[in-house]
C-alpha atoms as a PDB file:
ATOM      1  CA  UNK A   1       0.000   0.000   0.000  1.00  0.00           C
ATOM      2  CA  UNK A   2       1.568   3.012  -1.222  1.00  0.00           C
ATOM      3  CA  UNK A   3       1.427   6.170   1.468  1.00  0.00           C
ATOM      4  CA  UNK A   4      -1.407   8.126  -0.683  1.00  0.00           C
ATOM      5  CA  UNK A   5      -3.429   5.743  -1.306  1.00  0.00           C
ATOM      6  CA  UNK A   6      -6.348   3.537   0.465  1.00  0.00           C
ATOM      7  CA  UNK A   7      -6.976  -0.290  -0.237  1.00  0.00           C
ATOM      8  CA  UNK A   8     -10.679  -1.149  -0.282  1.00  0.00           C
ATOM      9  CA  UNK A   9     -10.514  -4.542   2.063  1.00  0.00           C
ATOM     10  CA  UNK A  10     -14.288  -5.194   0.316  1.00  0.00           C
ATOM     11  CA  UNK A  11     -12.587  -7.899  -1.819  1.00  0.00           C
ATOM     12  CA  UNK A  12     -10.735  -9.181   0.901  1.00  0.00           C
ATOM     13  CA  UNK A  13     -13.059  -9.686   2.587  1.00  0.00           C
ATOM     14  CA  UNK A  14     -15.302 -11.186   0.297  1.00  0.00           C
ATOM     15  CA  UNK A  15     -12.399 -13.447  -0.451  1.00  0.00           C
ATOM     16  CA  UNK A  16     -12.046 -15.223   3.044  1.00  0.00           C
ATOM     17  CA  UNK A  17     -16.006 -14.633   3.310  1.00  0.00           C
ATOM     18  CA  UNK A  18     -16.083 -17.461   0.266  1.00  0.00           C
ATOM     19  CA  UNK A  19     -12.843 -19.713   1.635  1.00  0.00           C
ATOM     20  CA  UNK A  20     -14.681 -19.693   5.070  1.00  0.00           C
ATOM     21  CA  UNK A  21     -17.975 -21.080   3.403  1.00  0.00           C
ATOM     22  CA  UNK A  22     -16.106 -23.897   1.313  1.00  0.00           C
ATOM     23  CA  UNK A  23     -14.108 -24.838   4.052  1.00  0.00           C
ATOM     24  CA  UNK A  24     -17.804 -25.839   5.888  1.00  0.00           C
ATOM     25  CA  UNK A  25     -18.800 -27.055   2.184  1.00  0.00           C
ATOM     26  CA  UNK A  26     -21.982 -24.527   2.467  1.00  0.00           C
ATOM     27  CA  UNK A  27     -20.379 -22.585  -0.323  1.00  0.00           C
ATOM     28  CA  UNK A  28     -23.928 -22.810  -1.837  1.00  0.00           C
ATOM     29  CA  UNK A  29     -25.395 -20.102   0.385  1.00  0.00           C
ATOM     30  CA  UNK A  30     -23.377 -17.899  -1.570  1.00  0.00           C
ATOM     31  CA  UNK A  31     -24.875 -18.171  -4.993  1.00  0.00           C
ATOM     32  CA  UNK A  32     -26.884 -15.025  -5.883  1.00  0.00           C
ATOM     33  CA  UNK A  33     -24.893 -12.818  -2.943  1.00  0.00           C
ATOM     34  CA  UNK A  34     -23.369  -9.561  -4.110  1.00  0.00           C
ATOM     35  CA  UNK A  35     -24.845  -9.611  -7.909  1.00  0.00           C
ATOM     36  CA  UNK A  36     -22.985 -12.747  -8.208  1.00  0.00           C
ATOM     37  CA  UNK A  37     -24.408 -15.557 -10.717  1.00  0.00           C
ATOM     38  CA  UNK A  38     -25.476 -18.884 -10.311  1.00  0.00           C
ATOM     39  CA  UNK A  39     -28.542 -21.147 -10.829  1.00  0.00           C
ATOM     40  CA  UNK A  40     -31.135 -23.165  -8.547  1.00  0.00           C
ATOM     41  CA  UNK A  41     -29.571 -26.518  -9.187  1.00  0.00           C
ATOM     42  CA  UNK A  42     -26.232 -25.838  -8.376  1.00  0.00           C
ATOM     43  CA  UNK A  43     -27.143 -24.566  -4.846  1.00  0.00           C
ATOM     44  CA  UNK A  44     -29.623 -28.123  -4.347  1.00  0.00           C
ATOM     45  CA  UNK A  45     -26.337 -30.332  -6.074  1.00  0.00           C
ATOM     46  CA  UNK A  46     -24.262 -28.899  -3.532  1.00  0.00           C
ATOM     47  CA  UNK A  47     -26.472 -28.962  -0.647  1.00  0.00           C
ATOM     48  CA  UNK A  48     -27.349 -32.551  -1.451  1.00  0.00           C
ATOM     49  CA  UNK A  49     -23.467 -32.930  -1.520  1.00  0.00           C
ATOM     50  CA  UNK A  50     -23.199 -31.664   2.249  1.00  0.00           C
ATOM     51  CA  UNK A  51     -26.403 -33.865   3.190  1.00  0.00           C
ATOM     52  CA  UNK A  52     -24.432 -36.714   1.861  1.00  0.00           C
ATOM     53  CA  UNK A  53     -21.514 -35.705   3.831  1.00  0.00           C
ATOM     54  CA  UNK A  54     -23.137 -35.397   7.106  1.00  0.00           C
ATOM     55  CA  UNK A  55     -24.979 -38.475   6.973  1.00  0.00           C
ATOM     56  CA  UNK A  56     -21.895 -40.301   5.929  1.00  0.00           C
ATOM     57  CA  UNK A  57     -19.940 -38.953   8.837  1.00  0.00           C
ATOM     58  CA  UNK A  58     -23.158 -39.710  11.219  1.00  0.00           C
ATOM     59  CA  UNK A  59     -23.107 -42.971  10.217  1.00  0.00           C
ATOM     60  CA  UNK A  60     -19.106 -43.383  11.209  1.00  0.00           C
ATOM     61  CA  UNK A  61     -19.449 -42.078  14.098  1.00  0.00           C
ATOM     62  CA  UNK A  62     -23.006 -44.472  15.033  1.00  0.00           C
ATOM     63  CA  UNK A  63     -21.020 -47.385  14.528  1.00  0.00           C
ATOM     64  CA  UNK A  64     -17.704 -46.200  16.511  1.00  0.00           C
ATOM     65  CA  UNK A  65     -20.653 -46.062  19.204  1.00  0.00           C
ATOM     66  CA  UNK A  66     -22.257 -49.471  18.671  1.00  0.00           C
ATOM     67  CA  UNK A  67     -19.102 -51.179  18.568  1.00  0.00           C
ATOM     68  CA  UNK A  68     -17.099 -49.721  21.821  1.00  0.00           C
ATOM     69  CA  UNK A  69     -19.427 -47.933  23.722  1.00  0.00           C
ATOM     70  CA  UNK A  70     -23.033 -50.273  23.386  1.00  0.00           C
ATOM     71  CA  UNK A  71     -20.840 -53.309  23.223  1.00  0.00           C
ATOM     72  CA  UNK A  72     -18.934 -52.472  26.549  1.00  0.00           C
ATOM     73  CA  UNK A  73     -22.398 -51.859  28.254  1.00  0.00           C
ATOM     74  CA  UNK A  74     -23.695 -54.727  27.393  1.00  0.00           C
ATOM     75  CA  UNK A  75     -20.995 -56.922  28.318  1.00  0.00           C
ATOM     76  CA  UNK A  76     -20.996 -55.395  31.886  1.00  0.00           C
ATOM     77  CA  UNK A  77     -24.723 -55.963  31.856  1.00  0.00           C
ATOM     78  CA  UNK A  78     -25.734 -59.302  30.692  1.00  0.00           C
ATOM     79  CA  UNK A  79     -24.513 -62.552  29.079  1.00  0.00           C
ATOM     80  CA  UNK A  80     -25.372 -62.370  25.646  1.00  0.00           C
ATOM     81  CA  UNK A  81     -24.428 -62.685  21.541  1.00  0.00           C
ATOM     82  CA  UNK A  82     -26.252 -60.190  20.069  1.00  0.00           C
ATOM     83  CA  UNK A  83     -26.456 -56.133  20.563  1.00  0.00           C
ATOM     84  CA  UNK A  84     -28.881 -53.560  20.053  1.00  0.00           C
ATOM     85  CA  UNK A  85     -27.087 -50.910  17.389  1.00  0.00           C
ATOM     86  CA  UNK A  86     -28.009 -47.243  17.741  1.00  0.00           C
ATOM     87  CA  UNK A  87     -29.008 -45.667  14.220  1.00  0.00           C
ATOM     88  CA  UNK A  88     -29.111 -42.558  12.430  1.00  0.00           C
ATOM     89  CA  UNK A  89     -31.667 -41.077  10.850  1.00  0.00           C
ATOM     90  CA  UNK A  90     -32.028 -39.086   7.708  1.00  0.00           C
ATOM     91  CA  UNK A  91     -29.893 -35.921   7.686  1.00  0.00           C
ATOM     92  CA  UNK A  92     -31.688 -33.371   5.321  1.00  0.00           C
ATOM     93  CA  UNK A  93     -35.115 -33.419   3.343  1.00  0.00           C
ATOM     94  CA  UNK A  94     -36.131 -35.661   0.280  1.00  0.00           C
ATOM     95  CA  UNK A  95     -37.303 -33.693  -2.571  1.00  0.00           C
ATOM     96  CA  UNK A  96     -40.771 -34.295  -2.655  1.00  0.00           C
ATOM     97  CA  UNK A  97     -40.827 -33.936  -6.249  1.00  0.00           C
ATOM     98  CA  UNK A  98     -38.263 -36.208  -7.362  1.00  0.00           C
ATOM     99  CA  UNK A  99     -39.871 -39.040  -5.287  1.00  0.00           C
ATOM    100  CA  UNK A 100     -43.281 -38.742  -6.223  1.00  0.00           C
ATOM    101  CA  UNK A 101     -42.281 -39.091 -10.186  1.00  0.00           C
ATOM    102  CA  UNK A 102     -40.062 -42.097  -9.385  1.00  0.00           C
ATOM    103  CA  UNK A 103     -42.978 -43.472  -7.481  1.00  0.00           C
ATOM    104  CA  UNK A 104     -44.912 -42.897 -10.109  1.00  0.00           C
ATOM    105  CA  UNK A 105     -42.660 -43.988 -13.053  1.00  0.00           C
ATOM    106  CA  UNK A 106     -42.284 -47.570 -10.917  1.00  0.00           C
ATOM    107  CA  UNK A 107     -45.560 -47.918 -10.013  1.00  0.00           C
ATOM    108  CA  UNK A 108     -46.700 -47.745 -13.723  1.00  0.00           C
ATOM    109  CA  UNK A 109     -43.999 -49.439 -15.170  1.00  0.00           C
ATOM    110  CA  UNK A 110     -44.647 -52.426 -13.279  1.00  0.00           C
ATOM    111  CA  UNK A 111     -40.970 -52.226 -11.360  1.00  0.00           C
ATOM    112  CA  UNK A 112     -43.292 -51.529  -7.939  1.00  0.00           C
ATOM    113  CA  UNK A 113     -46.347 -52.791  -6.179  1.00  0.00           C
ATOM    114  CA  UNK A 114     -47.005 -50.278  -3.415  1.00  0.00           C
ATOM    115  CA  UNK A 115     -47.502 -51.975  -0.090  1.00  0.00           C
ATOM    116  CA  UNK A 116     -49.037 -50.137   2.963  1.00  0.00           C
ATOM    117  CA  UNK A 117     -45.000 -49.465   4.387  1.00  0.00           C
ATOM    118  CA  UNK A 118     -44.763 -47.734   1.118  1.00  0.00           C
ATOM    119  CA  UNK A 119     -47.436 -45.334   1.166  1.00  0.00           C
ATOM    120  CA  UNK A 120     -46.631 -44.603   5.047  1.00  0.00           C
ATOM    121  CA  UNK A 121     -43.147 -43.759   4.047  1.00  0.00           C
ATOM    122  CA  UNK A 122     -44.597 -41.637   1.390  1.00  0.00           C
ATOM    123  CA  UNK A 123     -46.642 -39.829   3.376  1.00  0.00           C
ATOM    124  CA  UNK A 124     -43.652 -39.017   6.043  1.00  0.00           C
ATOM    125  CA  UNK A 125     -41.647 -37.629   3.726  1.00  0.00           C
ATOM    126  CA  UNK A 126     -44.591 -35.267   2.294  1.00  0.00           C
ATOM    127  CA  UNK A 127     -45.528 -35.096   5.810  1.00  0.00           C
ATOM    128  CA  UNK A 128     -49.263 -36.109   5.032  1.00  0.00           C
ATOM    129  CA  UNK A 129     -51.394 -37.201   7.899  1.00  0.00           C
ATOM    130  CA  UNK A 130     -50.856 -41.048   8.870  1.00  0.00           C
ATOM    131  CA  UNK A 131     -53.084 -43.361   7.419  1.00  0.00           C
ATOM    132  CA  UNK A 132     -56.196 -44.280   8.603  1.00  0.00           C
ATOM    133  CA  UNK A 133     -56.414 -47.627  10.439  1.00  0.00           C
ATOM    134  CA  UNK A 134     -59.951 -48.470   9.097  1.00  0.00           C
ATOM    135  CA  UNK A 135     -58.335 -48.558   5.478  1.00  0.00           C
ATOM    136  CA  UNK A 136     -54.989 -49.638   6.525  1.00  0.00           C
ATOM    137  CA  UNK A 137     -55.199 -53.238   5.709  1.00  0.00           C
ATOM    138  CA  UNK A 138     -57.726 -52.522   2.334  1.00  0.00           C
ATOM    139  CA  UNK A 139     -56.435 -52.438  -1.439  1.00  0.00           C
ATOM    140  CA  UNK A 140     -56.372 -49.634  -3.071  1.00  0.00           C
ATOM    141  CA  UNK A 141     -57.102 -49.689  -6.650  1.00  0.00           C
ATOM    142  CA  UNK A 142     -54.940 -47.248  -8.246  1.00  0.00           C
ATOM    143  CA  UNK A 143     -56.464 -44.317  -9.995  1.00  0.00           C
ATOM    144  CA  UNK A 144     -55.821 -44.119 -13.888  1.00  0.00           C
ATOM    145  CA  UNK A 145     -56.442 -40.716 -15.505  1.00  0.00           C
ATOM    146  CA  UNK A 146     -58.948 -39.757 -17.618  1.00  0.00           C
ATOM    147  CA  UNK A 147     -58.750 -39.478 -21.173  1.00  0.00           C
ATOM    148  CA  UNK A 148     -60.066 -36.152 -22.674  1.00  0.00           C
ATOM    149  CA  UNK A 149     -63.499 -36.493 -24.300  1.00  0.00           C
ATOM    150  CA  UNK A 150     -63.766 -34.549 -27.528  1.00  0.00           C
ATOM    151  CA  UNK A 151     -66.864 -32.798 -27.521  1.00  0.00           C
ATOM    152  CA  UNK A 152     -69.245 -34.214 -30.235  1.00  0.00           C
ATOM    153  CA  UNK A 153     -69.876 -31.890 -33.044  1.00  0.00           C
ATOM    154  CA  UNK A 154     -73.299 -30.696 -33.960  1.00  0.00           C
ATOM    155  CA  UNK A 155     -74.653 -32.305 -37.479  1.00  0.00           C
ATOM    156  CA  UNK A 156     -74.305 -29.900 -39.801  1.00  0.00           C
ATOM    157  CA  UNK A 157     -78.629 -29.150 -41.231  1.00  0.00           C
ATOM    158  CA  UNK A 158     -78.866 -30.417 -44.930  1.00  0.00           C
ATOM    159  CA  UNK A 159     -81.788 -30.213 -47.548  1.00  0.00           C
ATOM    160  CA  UNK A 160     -83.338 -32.222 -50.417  1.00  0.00           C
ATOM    161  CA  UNK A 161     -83.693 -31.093 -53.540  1.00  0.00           C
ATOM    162  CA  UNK A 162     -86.217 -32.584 -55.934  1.00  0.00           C
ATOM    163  CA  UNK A 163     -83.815 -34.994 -57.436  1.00  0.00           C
ATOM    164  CA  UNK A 164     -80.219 -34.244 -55.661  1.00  0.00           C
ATOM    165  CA  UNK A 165     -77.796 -35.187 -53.178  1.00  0.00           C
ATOM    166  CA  UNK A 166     -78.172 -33.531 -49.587  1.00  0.00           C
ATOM    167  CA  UNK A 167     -75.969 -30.515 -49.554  1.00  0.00           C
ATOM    168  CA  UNK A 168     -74.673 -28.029 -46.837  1.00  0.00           C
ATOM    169  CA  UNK A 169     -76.253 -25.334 -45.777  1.00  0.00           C
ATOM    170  CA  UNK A 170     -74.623 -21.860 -45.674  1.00  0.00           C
ATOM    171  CA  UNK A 171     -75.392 -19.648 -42.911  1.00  0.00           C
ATOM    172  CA  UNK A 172     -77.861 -16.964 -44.679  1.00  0.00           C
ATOM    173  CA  UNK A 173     -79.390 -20.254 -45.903  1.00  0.00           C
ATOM    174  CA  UNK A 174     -80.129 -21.275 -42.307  1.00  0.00           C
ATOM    175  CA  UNK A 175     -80.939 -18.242 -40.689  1.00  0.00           C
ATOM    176  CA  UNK A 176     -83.514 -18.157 -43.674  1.00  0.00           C
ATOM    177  CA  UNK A 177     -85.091 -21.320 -42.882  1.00  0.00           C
ATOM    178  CA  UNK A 178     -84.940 -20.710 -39.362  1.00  0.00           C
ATOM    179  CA  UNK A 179     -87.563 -17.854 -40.064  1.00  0.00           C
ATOM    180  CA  UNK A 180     -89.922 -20.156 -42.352  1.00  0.00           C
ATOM    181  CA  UNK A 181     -90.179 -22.646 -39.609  1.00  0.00           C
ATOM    182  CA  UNK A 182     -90.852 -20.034 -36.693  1.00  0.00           C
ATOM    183  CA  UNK A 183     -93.455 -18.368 -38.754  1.00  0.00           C
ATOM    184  CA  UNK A 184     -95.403 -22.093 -39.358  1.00  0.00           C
ATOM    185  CA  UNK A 185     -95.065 -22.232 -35.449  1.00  0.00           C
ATOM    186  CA  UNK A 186     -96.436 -18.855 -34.969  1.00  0.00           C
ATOM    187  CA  UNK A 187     -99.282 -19.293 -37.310  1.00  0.00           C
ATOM    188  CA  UNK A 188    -100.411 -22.719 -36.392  1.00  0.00           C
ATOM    189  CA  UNK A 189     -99.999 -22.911 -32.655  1.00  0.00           C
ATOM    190  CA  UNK A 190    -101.588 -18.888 -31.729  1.00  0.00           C
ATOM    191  CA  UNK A 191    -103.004 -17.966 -35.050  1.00  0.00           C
ATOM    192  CA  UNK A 192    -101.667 -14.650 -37.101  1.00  0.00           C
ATOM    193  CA  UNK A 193    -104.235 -12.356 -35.787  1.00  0.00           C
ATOM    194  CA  UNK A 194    -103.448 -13.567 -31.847  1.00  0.00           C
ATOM    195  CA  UNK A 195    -100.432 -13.373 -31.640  1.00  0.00           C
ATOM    196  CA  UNK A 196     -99.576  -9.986 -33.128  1.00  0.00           C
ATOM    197  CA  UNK A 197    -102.170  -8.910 -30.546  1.00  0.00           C
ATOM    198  CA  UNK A 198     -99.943 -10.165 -27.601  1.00  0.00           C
ATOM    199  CA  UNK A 199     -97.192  -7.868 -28.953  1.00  0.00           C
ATOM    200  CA  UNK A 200     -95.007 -10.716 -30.157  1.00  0.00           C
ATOM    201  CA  UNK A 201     -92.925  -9.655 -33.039  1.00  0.00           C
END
């Protein structure tokens, strides 16, 4: 640093800000800071990356456990072969999406037949109420989706001629008969005279 002049410890600091954060492998809660770039899935790869860490080094340390400290116990204790082992459970959420298309994608394919353990895992991960015991034990038919249903499309009116095919109808043709057939209506059902007396038009 020369005498007239002033460092800016910003970068620095940003510097051993970042080193810190990869040396605890959350580097990820980084991405986006300070108009930096980055994208969704690199911060869940890396986060899964840590998850996978932890539970690895959970794991490690539940069987250093099981083997000195539950083994010694029980020794002191009672007279027997076997040992209870302590476990750990799952470090970090599922994603709820990814499991529900695998599920799906088995389940369809024929590679799965869900069981009742299945859908009560299921519904602990999406943290769904438990299930019911009165429908515990019952099959489930699964649910197929329903296949779109094209509306049907009105007949299109036709008329005769004396002596030739049926042909279409274009609209000022229809609008015209329309009018012939109201009129016979009008005329046989209330009579000319009645009617226009009601004030019909």
């Amino acid at each position: 640093m020369k005498a007239n002049t002033t460092a800016d410890p910003k970068e620095s600091i940003s510097h051993h800000d970042r080193q810190n954060l990869k040396n605890m492998a959350v580097q990820y809660i980084d991405i986006g800071s300070a108009g930096s770039s980055g994208s969704y899935s690199a911060s869940t790869d890396q986060r899964r990356l840590l998850e996978l860490q932890d539970q690895a080094i959970a794991s490690q340390i539940a069987a250093r456990i099981n083997d000195k400290v539950v083994k010694a116990i029980v020794d002191m204790n009672f007279n027997v072969t076997g040992y209870p082992k302590r476990k750990v459970g799952q470090i970090g959420q599922e994603n709820d999406q990814e499991l529900t298309e695998a599920v799906a994608k088995m389940t369809s394919s024929k590679l799965l037949t869900p069981t009742g353990q299945d859908e009560e895992h299921v519904r602990k991960v999406m943290r769904c109420p438990d299930m019911p015991e009165d429908i515990k034990d019952q099959p489930r038919e699964q649910v197929k989706p329903e296949s779109k249903v094209e509306p049907e499309q009105p007949e299109k009116t036709a008329i005769m001629d004396d002596d030739a095919e049926p042909k279409k109808l274009e609209s000022s043709a229809v609008l015209a008969h329309a009018r012939d057939v109201k009129q016979f209506l009008i005329e046989n059902l209330y009579g000319t005279t009645g009617y226009e007396q009601n004030g019909a038009a």
